[in-house]
N, C-alpha and C. Protein backbone atom coordinates (compact mmCIF):
# COMPACT_ATOMS: atom_id res chain seq x y z
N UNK A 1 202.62 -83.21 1.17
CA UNK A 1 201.54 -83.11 0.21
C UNK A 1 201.17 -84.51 -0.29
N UNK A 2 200.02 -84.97 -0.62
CA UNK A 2 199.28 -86.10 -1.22
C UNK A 2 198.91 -85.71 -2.72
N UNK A 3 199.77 -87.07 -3.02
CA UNK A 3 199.38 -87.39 -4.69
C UNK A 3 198.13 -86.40 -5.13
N UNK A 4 198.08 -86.53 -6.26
CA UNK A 4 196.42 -86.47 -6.97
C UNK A 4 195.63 -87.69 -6.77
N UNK A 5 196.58 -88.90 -6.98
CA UNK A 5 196.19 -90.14 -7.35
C UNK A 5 195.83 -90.58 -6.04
N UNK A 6 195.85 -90.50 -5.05
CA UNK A 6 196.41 -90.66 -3.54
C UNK A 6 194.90 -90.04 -3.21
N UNK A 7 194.76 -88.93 -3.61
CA UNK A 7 193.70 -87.58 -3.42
C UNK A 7 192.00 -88.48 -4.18
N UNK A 8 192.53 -89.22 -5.06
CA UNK A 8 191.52 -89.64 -6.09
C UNK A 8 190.92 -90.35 -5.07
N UNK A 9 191.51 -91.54 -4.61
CA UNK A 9 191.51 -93.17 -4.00
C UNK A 9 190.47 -92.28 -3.13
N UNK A 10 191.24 -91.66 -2.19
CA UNK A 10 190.26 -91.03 -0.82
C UNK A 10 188.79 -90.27 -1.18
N UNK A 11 188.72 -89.47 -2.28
CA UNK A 11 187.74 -89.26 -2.58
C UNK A 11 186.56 -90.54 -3.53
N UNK A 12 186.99 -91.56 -4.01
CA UNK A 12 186.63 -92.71 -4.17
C UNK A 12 185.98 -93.26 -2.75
N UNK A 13 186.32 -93.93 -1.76
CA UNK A 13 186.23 -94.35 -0.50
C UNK A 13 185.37 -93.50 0.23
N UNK A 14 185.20 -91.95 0.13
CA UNK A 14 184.40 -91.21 0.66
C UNK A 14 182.85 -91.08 -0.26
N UNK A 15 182.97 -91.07 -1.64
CA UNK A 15 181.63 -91.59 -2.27
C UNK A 15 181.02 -92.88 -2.06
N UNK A 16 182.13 -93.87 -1.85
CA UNK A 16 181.64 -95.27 -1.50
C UNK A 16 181.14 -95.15 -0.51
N UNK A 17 181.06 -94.57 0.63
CA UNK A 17 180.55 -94.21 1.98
C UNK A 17 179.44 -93.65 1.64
N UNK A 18 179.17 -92.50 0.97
CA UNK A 18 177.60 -91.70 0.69
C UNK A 18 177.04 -92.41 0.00
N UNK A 19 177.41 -93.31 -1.48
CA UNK A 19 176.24 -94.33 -1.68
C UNK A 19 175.66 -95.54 -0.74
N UNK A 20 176.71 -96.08 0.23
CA UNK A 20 176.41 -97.01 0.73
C UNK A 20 175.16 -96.57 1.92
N UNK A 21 175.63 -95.04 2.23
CA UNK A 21 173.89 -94.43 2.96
C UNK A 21 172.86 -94.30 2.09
N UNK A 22 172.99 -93.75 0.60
CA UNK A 22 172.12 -93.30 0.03
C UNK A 22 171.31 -94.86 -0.18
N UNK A 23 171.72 -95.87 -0.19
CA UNK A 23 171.16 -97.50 -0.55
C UNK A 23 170.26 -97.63 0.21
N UNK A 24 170.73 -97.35 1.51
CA UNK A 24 170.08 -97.81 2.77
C UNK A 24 168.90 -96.88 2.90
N UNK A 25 169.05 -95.49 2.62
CA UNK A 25 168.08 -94.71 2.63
C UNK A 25 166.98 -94.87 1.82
N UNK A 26 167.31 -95.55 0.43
CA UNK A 26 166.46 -95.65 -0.31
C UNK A 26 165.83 -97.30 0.02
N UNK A 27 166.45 -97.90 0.62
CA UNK A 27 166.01 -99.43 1.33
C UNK A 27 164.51 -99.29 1.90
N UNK A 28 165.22 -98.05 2.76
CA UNK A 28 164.11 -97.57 4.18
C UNK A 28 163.37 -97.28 3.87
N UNK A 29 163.00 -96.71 2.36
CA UNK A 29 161.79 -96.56 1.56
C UNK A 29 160.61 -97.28 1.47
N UNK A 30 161.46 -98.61 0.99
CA UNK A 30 161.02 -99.91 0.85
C UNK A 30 160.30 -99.99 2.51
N UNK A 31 161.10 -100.35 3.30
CA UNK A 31 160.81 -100.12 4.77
C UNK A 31 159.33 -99.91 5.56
N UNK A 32 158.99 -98.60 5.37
CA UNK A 32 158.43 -97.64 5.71
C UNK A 32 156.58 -97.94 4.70
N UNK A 33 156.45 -98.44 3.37
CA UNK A 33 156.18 -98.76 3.02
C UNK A 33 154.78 -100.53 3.13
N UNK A 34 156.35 -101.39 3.68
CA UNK A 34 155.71 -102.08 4.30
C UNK A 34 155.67 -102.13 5.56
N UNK A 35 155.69 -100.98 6.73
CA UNK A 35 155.75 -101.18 7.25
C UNK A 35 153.88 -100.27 7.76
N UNK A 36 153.70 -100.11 6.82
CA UNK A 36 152.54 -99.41 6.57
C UNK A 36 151.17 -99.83 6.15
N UNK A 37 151.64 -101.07 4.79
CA UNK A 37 150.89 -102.20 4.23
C UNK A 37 151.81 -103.51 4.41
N UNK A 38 150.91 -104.63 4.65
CA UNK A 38 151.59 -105.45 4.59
C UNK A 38 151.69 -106.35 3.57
N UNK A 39 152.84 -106.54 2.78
CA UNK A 39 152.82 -106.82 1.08
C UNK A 39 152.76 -108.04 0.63
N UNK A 40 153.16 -109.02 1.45
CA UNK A 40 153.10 -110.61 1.33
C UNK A 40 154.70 -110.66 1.01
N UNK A 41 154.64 -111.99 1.44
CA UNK A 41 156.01 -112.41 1.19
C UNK A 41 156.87 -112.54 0.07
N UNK A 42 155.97 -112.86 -1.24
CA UNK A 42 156.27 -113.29 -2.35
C UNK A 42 156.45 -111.64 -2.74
N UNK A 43 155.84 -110.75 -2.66
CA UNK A 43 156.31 -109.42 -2.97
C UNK A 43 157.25 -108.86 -2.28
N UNK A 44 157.34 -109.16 -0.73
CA UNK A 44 158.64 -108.43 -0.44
C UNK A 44 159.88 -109.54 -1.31
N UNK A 45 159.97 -110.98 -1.30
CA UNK A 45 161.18 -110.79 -2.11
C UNK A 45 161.36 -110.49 -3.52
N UNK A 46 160.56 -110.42 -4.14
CA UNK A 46 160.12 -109.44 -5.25
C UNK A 46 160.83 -108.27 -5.20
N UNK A 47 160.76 -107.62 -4.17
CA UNK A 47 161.10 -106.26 -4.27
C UNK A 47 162.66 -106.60 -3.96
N UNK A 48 163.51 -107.31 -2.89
CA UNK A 48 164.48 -107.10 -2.54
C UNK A 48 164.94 -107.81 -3.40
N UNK A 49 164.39 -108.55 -4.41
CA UNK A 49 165.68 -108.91 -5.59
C UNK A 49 165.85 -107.94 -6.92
N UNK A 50 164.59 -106.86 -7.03
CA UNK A 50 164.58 -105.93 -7.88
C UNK A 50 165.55 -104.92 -7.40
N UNK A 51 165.54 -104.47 -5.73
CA UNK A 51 166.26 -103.31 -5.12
C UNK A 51 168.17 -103.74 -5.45
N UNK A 52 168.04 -104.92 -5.39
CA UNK A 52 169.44 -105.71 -5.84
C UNK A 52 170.05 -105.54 -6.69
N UNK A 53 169.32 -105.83 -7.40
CA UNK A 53 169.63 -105.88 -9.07
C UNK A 53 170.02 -104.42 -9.30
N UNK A 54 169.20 -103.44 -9.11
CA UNK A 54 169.11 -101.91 -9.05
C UNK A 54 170.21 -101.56 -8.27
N UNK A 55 170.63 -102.01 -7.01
CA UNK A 55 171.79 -101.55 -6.62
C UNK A 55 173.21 -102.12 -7.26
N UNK A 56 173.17 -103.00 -8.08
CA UNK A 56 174.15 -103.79 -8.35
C UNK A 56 174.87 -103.09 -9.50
N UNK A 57 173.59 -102.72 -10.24
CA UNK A 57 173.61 -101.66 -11.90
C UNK A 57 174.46 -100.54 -11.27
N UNK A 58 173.72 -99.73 -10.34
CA UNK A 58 174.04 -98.69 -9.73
C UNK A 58 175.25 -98.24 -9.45
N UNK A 59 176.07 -99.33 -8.86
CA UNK A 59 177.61 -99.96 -8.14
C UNK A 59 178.33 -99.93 -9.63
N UNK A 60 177.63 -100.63 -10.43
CA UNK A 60 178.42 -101.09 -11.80
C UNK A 60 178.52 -99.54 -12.67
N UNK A 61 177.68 -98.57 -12.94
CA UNK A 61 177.79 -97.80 -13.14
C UNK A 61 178.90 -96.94 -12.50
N UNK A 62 178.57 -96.85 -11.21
CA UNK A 62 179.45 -95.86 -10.30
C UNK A 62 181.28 -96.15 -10.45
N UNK A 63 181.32 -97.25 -10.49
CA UNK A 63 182.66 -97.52 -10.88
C UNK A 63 182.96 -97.75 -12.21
N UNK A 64 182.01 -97.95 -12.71
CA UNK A 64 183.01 -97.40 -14.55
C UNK A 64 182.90 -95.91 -14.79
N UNK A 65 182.18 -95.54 -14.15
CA UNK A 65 182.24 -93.81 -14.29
C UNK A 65 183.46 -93.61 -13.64
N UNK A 66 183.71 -93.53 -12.56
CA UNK A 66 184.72 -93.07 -11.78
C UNK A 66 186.21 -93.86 -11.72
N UNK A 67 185.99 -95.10 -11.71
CA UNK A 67 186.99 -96.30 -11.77
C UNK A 67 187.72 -96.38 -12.80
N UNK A 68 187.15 -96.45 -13.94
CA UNK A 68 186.80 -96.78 -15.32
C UNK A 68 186.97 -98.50 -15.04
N UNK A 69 185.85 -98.60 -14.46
CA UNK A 69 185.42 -99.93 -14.67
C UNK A 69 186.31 -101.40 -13.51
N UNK A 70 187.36 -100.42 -12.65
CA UNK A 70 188.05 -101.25 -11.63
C UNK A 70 187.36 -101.58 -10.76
N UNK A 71 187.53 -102.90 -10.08
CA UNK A 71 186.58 -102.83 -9.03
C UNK A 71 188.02 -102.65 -7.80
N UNK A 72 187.77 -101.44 -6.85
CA UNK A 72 188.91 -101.37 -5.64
C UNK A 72 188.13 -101.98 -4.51
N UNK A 73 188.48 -102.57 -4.05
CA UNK A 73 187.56 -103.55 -2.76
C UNK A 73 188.03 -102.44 -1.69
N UNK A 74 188.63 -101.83 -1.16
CA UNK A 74 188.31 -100.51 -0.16
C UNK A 74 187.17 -99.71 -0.56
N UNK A 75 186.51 -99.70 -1.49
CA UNK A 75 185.48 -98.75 -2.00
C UNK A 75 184.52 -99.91 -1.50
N UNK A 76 184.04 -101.08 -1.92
CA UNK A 76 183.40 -102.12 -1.38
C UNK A 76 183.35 -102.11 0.12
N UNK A 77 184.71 -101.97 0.85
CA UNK A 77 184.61 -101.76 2.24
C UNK A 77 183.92 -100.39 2.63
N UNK A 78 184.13 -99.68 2.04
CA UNK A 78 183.44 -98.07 2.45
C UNK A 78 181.92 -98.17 1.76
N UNK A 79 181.41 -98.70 0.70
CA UNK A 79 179.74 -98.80 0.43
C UNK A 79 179.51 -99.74 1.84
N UNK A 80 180.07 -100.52 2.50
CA UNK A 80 179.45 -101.73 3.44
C UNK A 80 179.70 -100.27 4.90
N UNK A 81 180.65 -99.55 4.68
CA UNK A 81 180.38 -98.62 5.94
C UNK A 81 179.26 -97.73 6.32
N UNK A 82 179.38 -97.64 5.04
CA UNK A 82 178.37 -96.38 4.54
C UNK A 82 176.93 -96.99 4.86
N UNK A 83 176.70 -98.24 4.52
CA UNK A 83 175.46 -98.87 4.84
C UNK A 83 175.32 -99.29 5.95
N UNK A 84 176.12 -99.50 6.60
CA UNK A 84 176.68 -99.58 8.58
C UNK A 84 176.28 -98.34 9.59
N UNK A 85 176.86 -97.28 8.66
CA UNK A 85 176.86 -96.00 9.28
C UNK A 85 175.48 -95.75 9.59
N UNK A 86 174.26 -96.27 7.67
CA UNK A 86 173.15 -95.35 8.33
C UNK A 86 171.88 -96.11 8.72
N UNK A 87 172.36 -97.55 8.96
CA UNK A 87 171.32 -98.06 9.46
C UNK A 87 171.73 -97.88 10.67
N UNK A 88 172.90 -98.08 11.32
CA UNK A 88 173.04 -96.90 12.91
C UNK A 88 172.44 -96.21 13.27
N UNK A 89 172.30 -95.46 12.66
CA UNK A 89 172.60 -93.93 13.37
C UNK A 89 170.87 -92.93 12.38
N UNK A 90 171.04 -92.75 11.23
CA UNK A 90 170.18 -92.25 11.06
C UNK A 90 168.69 -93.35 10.77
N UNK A 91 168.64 -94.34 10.22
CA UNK A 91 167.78 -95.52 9.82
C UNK A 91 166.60 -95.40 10.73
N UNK A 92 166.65 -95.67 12.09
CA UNK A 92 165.63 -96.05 13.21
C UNK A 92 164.92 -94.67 13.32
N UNK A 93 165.78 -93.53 13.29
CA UNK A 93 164.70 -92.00 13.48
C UNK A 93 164.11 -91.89 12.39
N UNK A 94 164.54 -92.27 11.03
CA UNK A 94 164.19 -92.06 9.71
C UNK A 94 162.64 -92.74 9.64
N UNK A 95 163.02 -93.99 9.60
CA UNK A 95 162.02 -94.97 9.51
C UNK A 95 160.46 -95.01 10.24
N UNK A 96 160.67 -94.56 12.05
CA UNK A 96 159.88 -94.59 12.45
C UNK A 96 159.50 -93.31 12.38
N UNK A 97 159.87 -92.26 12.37
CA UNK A 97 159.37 -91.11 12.37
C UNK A 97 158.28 -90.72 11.14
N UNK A 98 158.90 -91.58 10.17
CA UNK A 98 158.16 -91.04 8.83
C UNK A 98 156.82 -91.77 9.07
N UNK A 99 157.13 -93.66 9.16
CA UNK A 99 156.28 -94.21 9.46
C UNK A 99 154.44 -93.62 9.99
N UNK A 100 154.74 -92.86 11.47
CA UNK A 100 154.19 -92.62 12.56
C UNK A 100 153.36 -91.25 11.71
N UNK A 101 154.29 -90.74 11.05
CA UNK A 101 153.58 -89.51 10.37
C UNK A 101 152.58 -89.89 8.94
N UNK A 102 153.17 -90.86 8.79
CA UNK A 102 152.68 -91.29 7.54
C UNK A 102 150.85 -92.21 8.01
N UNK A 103 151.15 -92.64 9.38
CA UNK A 103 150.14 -93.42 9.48
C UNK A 103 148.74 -92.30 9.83
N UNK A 104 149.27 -91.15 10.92
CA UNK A 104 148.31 -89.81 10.77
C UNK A 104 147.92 -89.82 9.71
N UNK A 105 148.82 -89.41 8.93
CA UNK A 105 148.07 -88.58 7.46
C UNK A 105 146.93 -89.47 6.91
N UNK A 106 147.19 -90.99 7.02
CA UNK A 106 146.42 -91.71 6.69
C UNK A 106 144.75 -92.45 7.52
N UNK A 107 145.30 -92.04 8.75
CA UNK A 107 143.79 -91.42 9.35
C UNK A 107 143.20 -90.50 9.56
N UNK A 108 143.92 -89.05 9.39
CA UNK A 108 143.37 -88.05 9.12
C UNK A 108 142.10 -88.24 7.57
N UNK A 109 143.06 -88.35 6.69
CA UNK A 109 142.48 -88.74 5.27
C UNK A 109 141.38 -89.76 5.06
N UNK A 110 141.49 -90.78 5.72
CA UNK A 110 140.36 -91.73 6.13
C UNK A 110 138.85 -91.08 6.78
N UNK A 111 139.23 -89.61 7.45
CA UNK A 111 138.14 -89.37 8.51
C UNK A 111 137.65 -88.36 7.61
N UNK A 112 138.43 -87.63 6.86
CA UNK A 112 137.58 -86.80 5.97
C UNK A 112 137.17 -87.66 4.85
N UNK A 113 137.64 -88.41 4.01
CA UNK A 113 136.87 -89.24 3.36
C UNK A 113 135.39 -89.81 3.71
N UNK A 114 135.23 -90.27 5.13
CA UNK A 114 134.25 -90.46 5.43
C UNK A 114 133.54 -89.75 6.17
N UNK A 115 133.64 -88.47 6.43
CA UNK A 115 132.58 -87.10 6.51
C UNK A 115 132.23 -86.94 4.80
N UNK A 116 132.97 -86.76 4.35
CA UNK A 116 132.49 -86.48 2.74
C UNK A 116 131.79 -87.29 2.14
N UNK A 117 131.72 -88.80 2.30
CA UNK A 117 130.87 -90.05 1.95
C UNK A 117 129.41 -89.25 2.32
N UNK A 118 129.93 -89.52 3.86
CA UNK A 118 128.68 -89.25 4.53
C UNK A 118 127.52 -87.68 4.11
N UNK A 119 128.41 -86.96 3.69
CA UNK A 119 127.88 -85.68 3.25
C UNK A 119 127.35 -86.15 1.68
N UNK A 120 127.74 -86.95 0.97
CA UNK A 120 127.33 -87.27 -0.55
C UNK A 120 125.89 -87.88 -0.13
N UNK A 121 126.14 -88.94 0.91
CA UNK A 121 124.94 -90.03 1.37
C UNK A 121 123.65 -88.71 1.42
N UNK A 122 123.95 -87.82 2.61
CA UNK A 122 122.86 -87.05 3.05
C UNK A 122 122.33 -86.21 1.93
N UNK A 123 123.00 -85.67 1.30
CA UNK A 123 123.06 -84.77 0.41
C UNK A 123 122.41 -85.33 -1.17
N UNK A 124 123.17 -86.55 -1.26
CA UNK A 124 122.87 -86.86 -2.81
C UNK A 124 121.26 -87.10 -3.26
N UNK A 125 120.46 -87.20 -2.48
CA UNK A 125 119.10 -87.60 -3.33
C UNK A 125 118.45 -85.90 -3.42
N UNK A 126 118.71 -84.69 -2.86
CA UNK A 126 118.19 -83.50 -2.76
C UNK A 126 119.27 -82.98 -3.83
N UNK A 127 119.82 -83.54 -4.41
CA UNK A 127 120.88 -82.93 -5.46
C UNK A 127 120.68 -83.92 -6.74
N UNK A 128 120.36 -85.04 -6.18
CA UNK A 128 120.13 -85.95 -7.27
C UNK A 128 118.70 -85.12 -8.49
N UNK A 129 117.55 -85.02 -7.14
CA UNK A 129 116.57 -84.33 -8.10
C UNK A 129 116.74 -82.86 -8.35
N UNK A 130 117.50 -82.14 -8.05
CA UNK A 130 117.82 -80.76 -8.48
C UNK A 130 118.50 -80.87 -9.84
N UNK A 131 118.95 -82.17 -9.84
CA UNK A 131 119.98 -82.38 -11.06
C UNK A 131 119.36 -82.76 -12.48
N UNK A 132 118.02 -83.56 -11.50
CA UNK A 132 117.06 -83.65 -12.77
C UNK A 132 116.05 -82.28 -13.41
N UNK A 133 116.05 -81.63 -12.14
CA UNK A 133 115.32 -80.42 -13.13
C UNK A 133 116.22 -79.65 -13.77
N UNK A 134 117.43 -79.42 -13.26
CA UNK A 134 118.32 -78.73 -14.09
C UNK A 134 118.28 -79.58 -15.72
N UNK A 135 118.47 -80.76 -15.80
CA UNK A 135 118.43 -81.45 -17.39
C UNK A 135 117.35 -80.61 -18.17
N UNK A 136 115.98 -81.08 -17.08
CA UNK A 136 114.89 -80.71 -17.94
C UNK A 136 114.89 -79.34 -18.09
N UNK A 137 115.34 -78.24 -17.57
CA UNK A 137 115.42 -77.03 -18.00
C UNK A 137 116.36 -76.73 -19.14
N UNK A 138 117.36 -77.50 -18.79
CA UNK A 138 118.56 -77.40 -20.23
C UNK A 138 118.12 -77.51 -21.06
N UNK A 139 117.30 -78.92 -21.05
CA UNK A 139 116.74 -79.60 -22.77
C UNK A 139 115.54 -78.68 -23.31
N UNK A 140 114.96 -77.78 -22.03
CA UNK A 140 113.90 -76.96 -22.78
C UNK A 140 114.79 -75.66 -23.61
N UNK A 141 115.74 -75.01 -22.50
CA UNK A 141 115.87 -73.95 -23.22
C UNK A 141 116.50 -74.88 -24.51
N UNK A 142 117.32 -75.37 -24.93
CA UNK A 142 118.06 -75.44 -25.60
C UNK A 142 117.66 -76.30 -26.92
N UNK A 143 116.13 -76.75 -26.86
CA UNK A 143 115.05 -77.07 -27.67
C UNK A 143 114.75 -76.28 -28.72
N UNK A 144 114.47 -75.21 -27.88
CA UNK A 144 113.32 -74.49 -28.48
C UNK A 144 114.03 -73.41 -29.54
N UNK A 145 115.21 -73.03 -29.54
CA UNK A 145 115.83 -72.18 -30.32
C UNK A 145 116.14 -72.61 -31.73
N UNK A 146 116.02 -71.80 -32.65
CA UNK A 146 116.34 -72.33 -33.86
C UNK A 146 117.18 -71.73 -34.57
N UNK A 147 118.60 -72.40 -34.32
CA UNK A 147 119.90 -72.45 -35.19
C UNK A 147 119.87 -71.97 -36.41
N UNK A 148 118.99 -71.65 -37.34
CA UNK A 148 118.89 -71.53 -38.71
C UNK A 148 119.42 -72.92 -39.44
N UNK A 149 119.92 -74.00 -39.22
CA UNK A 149 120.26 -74.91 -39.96
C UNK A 149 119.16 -75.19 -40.47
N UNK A 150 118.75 -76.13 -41.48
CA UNK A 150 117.68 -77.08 -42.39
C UNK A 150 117.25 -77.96 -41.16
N UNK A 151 118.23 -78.81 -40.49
CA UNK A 151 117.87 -80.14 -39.58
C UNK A 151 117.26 -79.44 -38.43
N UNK A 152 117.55 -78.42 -37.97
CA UNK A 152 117.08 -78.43 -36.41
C UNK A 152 115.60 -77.75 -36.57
N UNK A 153 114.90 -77.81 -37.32
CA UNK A 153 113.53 -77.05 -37.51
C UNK A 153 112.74 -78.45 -36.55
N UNK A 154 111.71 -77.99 -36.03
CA UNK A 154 111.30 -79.20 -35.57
C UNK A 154 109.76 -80.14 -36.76
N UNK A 155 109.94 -79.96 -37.75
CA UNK A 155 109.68 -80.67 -38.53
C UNK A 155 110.09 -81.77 -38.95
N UNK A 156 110.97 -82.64 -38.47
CA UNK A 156 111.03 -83.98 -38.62
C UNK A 156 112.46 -83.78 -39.80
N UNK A 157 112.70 -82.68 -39.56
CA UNK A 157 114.54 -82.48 -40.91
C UNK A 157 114.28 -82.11 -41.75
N UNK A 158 112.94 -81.51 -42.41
CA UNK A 158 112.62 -81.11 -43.95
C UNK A 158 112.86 -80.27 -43.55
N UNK A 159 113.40 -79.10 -44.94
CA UNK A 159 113.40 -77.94 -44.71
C UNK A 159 112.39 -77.26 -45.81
N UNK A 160 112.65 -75.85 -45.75
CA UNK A 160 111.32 -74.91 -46.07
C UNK A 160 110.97 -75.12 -47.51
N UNK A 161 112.49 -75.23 -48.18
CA UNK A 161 112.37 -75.60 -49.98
C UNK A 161 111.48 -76.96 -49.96
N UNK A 162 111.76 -77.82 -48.96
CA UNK A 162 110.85 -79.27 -49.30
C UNK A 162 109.47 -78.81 -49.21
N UNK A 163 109.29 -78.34 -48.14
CA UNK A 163 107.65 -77.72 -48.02
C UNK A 163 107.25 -76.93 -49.37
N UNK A 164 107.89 -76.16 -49.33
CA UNK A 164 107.36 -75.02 -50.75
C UNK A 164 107.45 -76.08 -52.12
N UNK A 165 108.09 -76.58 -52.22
CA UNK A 165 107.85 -77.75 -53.36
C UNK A 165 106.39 -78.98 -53.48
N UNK A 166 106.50 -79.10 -52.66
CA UNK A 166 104.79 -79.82 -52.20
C UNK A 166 103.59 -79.17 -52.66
């Protein structure tokens, strides 16, 4: 039988392994991204000293939660596996696959955008003036009715007591 403590370490070393994919996965983010736009240089290291920093917190967290605050360098060796493992193995299907799908969607979306331009273009001046008689029908009906207030009489805002006083 194996310790608890023994039991701990190994389950330590085996999380260090799933964050060190989950990093990379969330890297590939980054990835996929620019691999889509191209961001300039000064922004990609922008980003990879923010993703740093963010993973560093991350690490620092993870081991005072679990550690209480030790750093075990086998856990260091297992986040560096873990980040080994999935730029291996899952990274390259991840990356390009999403990529490739991602770039469809984005000419699909491009081509209806510009049927719909094109439908505003054809469309908009036979809607433009439909739009104007619709106003002018609004402003008539909605003229001519009288609210009972004093102001909306179309006498210029007097109301009936001002007249009858005259």
């Amino acid at each position: 039988m194996l310790s608890s403590d023994l039991l701990r370490e190994w389950e330590l070393c085996f999380l260090g392994v799933l964050d060190g994919m989950e990093m990379m996965a969330a890297y590939d983010l980054l990835r996929i991204r620019r691999n889509l736009r191209d961001p300039g240089i000064l922004r990609v290291n922008l980003e990879d000293v923010l993703f740093g920093v963010f993973c560093g917190l991350w690490m620092f967290l993870r081991f005072l939660h679990s550690n209480d605050g030790r750093i075990r360098w086998y856990v260091l060796l297992s986040l560096a596996l873990g980040m080994l493992l999935w730029r291996k193995s899952l990274s390259p299907f991840f990356v390009g696959a999403l990529t490739a799908r991602l770039r469809v969607l984005g000419r699909i979306l491009l081509c209806i955008g510009t049927i719909f331009a094109k439908l505003v273009k054809i469309c908009g001046k036979p809607l433009k003036s439909g739009a104007k008689w619709f106003k002018i029908l609004f402003a008539v009906v909605f003229r001519t009715r009288n609210h009972g207030g004093a102001a909306s009489n179309r006498q210029g805002g007097r109301s009936r007591d001002s007249e009858a006083a005259q």
